[in-house]
PDB file of N, CA and C in Angstrom:
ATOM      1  N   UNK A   1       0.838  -1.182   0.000  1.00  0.00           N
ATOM      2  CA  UNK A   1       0.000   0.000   0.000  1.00  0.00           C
ATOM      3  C   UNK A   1       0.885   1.248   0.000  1.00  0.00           C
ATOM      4  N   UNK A   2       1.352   1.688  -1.062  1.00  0.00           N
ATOM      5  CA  UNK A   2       2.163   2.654  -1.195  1.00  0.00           C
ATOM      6  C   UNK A   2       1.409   4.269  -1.634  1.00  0.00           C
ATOM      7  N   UNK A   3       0.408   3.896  -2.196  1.00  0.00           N
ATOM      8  CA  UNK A   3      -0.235   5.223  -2.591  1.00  0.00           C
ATOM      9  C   UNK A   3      -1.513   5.231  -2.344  1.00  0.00           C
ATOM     10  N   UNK A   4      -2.380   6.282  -2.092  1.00  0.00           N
ATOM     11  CA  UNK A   4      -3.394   6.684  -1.814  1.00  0.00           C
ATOM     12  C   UNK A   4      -4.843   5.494  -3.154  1.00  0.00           C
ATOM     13  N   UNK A   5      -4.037   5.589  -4.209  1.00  0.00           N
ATOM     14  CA  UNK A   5      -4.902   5.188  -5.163  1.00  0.00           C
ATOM     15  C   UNK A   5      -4.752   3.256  -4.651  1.00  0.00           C
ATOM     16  N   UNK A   6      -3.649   2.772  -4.486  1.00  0.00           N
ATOM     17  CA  UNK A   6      -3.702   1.498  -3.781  1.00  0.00           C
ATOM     18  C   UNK A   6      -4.780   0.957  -2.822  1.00  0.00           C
ATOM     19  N   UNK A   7      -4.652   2.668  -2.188  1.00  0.00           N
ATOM     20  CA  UNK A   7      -5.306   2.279  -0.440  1.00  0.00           C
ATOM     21  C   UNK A   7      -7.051   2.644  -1.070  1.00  0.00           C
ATOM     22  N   UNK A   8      -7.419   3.214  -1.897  1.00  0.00           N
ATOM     23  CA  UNK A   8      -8.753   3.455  -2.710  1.00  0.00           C
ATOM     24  C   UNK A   8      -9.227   1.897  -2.769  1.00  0.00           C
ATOM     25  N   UNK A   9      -8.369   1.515  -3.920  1.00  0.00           N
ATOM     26  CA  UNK A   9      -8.714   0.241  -4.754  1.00  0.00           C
ATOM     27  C   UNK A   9      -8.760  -0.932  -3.665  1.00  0.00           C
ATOM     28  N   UNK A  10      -7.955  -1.046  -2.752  1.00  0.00           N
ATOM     29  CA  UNK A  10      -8.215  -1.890  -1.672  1.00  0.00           C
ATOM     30  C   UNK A  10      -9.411  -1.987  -0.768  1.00  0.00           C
ATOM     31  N   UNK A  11      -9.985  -0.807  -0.474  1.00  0.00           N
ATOM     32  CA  UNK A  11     -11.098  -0.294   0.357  1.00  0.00           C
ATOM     33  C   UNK A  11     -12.202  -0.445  -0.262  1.00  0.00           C
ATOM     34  N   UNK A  12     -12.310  -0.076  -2.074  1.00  0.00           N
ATOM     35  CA  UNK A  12     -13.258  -0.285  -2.519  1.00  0.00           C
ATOM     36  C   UNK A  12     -13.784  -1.848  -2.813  1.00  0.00           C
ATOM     37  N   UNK A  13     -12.554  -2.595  -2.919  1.00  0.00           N
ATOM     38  CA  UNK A  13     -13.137  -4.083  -2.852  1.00  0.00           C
ATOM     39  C   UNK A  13     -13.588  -4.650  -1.709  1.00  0.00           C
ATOM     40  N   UNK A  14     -12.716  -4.118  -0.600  1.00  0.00           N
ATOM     41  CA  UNK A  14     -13.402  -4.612   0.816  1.00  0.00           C
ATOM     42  C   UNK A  14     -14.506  -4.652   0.818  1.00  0.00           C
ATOM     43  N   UNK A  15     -15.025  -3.086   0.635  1.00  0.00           N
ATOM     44  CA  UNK A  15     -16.450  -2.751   0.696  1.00  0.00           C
ATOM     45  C   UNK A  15     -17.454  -3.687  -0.265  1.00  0.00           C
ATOM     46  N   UNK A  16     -17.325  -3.794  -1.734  1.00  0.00           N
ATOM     47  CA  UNK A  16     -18.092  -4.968  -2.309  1.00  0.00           C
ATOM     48  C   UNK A  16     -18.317  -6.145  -1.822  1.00  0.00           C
ATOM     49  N   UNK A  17     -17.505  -6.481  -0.859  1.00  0.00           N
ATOM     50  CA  UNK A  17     -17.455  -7.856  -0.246  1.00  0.00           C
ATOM     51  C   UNK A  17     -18.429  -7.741   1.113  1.00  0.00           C
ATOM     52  N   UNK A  18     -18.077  -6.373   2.079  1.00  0.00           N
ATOM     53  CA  UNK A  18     -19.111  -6.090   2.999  1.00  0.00           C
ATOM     54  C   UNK A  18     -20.555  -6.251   2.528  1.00  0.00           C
ATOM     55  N   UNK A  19     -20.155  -5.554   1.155  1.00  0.00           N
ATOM     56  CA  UNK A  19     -22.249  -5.733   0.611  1.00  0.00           C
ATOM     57  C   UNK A  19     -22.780  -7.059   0.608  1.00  0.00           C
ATOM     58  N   UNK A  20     -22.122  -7.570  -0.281  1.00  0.00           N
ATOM     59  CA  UNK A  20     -22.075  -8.977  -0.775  1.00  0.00           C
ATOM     60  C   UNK A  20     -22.866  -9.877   0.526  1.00  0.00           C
ATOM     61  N   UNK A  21     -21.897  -9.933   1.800  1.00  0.00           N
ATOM     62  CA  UNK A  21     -22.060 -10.934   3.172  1.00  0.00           C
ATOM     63  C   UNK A  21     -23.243 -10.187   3.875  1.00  0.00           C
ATOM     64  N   UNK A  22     -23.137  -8.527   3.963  1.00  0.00           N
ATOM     65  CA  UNK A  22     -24.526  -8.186   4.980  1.00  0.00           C
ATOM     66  C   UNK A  22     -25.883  -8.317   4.169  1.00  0.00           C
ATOM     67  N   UNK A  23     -25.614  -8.512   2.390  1.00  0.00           N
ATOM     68  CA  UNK A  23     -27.113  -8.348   2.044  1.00  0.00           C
ATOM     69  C   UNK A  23     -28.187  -9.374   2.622  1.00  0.00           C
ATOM     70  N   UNK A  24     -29.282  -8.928   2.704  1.00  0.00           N
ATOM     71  CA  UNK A  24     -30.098 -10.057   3.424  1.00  0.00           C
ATOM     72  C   UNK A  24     -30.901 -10.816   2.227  1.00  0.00           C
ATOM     73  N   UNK A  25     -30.189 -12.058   1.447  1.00  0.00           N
ATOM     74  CA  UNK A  25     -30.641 -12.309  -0.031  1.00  0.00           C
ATOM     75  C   UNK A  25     -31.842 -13.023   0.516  1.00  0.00           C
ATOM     76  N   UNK A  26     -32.015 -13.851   1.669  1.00  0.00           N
ATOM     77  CA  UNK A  26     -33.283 -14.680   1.771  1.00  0.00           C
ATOM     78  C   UNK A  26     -34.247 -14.099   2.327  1.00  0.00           C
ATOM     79  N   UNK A  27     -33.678 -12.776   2.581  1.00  0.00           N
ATOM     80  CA  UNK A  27     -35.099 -11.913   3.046  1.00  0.00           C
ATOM     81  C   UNK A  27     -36.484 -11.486   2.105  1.00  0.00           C
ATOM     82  N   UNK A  28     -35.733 -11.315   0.777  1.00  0.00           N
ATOM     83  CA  UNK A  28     -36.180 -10.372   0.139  1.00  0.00           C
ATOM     84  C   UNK A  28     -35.830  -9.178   0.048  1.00  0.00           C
ATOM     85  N   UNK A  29     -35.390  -8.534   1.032  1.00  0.00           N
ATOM     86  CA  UNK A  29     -35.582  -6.840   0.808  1.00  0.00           C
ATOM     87  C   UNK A  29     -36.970  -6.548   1.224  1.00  0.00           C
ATOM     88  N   UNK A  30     -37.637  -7.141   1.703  1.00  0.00           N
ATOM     89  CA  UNK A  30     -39.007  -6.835   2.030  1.00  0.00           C
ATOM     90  C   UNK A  30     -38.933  -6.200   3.656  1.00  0.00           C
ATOM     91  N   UNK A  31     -38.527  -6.364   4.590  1.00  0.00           N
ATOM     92  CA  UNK A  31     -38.318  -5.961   5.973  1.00  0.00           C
ATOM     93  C   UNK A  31     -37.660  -4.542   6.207  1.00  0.00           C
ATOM     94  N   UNK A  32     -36.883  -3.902   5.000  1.00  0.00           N
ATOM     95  CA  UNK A  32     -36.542  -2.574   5.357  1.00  0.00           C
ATOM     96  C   UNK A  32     -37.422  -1.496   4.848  1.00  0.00           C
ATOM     97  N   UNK A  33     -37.517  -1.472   3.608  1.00  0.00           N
ATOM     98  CA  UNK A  33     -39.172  -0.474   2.697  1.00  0.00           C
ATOM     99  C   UNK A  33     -39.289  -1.346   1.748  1.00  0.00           C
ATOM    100  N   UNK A  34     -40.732  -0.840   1.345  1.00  0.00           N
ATOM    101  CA  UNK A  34     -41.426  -1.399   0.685  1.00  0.00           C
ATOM    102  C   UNK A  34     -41.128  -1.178  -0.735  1.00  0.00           C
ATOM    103  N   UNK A  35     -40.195  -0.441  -0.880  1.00  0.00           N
ATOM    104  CA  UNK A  35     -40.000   0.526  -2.666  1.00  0.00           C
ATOM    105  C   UNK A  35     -38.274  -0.127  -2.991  1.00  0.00           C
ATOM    106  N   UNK A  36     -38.173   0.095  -3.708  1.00  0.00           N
ATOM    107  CA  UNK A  36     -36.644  -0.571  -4.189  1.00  0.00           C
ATOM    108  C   UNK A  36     -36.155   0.671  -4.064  1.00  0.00           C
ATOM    109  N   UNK A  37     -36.488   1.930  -4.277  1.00  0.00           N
ATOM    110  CA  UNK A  37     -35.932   3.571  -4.106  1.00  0.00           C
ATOM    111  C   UNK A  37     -35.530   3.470  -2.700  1.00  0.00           C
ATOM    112  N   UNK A  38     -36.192   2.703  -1.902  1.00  0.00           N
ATOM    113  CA  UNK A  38     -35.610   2.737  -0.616  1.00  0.00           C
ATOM    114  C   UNK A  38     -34.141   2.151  -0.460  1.00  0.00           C
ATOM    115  N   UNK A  39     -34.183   0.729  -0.761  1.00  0.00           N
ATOM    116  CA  UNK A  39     -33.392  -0.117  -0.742  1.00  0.00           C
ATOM    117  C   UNK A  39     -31.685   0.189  -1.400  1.00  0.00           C
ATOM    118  N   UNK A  40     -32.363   1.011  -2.605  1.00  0.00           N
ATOM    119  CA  UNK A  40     -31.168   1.729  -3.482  1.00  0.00           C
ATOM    120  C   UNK A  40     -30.515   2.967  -2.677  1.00  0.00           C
ATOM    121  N   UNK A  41     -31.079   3.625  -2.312  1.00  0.00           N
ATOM    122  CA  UNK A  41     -30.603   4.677  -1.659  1.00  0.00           C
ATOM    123  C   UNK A  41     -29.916   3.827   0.138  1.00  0.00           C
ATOM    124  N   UNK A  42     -30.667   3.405   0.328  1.00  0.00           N
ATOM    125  CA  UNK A  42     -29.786   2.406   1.479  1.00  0.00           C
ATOM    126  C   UNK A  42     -28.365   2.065   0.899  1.00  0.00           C
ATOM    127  N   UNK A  43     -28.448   1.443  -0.039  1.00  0.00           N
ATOM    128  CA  UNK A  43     -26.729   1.036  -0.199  1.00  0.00           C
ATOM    129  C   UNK A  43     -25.807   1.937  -1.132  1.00  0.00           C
ATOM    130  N   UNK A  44     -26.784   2.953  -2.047  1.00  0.00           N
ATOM    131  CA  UNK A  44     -25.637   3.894  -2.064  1.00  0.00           C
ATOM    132  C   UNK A  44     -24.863   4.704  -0.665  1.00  0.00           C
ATOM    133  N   UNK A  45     -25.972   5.133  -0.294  1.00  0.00           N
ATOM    134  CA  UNK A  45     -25.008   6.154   0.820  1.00  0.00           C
ATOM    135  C   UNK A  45     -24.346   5.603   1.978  1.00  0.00           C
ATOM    136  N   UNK A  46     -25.326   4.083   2.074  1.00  0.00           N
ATOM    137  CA  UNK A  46     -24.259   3.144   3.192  1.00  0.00           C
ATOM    138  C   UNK A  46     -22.928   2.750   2.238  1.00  0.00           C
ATOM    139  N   UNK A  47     -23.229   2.328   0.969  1.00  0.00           N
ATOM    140  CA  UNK A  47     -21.644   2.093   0.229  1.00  0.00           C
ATOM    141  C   UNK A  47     -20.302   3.397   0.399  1.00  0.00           C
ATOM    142  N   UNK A  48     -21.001   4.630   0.327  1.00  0.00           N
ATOM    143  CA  UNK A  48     -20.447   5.742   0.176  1.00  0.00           C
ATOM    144  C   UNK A  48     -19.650   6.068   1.713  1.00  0.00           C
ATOM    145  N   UNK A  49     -20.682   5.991   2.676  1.00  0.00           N
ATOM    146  CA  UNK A  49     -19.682   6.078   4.182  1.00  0.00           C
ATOM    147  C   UNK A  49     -19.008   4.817   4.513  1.00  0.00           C
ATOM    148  N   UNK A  50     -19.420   3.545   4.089  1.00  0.00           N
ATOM    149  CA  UNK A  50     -18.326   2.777   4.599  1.00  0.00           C
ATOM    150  C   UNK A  50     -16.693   2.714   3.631  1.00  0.00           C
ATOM    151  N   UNK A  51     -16.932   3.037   2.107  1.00  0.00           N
ATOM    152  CA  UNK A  51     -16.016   3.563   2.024  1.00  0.00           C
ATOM    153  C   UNK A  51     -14.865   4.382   2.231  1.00  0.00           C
ATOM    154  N   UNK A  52     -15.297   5.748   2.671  1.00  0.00           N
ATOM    155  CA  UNK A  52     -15.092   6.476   3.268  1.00  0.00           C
ATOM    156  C   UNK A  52     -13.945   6.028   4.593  1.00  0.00           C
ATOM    157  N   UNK A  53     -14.939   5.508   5.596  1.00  0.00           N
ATOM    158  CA  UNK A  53     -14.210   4.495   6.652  1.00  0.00           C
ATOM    159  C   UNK A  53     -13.224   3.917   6.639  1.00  0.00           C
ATOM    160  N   UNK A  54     -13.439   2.809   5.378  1.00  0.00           N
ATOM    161  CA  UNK A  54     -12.588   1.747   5.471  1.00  0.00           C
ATOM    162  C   UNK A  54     -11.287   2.383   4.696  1.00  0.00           C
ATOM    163  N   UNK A  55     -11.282   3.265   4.034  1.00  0.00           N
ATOM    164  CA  UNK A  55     -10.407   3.907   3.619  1.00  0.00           C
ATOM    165  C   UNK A  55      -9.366   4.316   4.412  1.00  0.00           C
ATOM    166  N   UNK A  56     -10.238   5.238   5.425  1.00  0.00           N
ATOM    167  CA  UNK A  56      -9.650   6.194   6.518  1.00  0.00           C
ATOM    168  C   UNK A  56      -9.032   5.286   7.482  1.00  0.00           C
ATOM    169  N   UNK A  57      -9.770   4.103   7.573  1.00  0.00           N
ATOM    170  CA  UNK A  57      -8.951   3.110   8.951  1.00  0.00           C
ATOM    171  C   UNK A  57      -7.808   2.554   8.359  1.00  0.00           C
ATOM    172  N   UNK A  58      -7.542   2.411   6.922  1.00  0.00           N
ATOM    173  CA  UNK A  58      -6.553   1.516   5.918  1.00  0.00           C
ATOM    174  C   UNK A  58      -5.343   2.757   5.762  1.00  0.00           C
ATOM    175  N   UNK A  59      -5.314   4.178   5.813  1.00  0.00           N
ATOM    176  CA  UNK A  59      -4.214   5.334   5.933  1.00  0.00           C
ATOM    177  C   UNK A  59      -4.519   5.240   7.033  1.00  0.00           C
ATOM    178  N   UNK A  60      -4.980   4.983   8.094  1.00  0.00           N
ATOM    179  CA  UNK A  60      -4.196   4.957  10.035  1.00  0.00           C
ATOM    180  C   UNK A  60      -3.418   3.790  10.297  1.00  0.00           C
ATOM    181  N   UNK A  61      -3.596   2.982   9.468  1.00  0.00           N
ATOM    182  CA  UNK A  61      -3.149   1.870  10.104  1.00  0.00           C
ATOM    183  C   UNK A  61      -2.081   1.276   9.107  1.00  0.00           C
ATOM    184  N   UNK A  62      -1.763   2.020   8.015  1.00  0.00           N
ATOM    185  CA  UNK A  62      -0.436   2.353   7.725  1.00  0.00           C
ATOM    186  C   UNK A  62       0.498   3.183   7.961  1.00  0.00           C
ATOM    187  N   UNK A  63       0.433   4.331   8.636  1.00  0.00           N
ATOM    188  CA  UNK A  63       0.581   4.950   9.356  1.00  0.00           C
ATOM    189  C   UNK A  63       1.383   4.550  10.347  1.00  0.00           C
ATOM    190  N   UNK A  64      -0.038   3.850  11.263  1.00  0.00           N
ATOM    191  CA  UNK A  64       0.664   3.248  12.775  1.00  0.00           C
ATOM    192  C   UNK A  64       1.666   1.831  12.175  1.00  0.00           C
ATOM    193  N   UNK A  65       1.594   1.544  11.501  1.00  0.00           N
ATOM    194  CA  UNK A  65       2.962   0.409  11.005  1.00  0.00           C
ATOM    195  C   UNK A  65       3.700   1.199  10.023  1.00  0.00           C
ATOM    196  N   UNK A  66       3.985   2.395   9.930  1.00  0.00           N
ATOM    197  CA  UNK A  66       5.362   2.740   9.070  1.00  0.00           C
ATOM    198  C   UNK A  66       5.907   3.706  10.339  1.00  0.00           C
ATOM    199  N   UNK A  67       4.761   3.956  11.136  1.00  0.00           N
ATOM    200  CA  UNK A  67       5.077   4.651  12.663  1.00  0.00           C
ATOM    201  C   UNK A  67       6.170   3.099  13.947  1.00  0.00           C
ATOM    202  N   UNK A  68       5.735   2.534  13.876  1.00  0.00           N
ATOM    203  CA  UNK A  68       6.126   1.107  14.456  1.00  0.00           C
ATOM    204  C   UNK A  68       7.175   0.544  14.514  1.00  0.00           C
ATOM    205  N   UNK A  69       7.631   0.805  12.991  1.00  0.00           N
ATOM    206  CA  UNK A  69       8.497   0.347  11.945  1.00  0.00           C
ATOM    207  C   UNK A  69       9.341   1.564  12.194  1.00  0.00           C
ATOM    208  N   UNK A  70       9.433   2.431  11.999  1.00  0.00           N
ATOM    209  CA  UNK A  70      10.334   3.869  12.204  1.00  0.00           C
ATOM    210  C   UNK A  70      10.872   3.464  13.900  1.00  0.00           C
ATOM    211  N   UNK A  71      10.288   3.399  14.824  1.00  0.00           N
ATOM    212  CA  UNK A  71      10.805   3.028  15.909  1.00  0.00           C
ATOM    213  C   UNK A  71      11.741   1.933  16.281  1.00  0.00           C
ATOM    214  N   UNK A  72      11.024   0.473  15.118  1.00  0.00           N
ATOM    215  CA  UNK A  72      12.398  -0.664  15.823  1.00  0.00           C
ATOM    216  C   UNK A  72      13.495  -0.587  14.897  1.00  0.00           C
ATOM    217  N   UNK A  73      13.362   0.378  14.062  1.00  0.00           N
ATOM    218  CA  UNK A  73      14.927   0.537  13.112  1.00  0.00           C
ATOM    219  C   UNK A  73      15.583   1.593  14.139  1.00  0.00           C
ATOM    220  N   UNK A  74      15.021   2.016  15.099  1.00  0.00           N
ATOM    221  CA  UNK A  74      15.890   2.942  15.878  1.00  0.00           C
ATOM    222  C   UNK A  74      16.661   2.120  16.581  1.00  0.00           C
ATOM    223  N   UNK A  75      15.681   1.669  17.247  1.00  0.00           N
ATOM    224  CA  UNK A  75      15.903   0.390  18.675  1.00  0.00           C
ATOM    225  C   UNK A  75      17.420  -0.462  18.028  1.00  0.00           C
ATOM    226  N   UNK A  76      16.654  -0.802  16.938  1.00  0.00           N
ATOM    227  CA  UNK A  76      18.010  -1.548  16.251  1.00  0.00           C
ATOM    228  C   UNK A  76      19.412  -1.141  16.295  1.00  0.00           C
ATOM    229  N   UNK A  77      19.208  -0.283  15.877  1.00  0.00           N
ATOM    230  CA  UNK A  77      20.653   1.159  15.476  1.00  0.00           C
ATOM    231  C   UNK A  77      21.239   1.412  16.721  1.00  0.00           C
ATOM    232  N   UNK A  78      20.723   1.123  17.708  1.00  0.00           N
ATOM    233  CA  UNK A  78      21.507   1.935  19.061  1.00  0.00           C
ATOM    234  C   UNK A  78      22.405   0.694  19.759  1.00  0.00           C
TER     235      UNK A  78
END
């Protein structure tokens, strides 16, 4: 994960896969609204913030391991 567009493309597949496992296929779609306008707008803007998220947690947590990593090359050195 070297670049921002890496850490995109990574997040955005996560997220297809989140859809994929939470959809409720044997439900129907019948238990949240009654309109598919509902249903659609449910997973755009839920697709849109968990993106968002999973993005943002995927640059912290490279971060905290190039942060981690900067420390035991010190440790090392001394």
């Amino acid at each position: 994960m070297h670049s921002k567009r890496q850490t995109f493309i990574i997040a955005f597949l996560l997220n297809i896969v989140f859809v994929l496992i939470s959809t409720p296929w044997e439900f129907g779609h019948t238990y949240f609204g009654d309109s598919k306008i509902a249903w659609i707008i449910y997973y755009v803007i839920g697709f849109a913030f968990s993106l968002y998220v999973t993005w943002a947690f995927l640059r912290a947590l490279k971060l905290l391991l190039n942060h981690i990593g900067h420390h035991l090359k010190e440790e090392n050195h001394e």
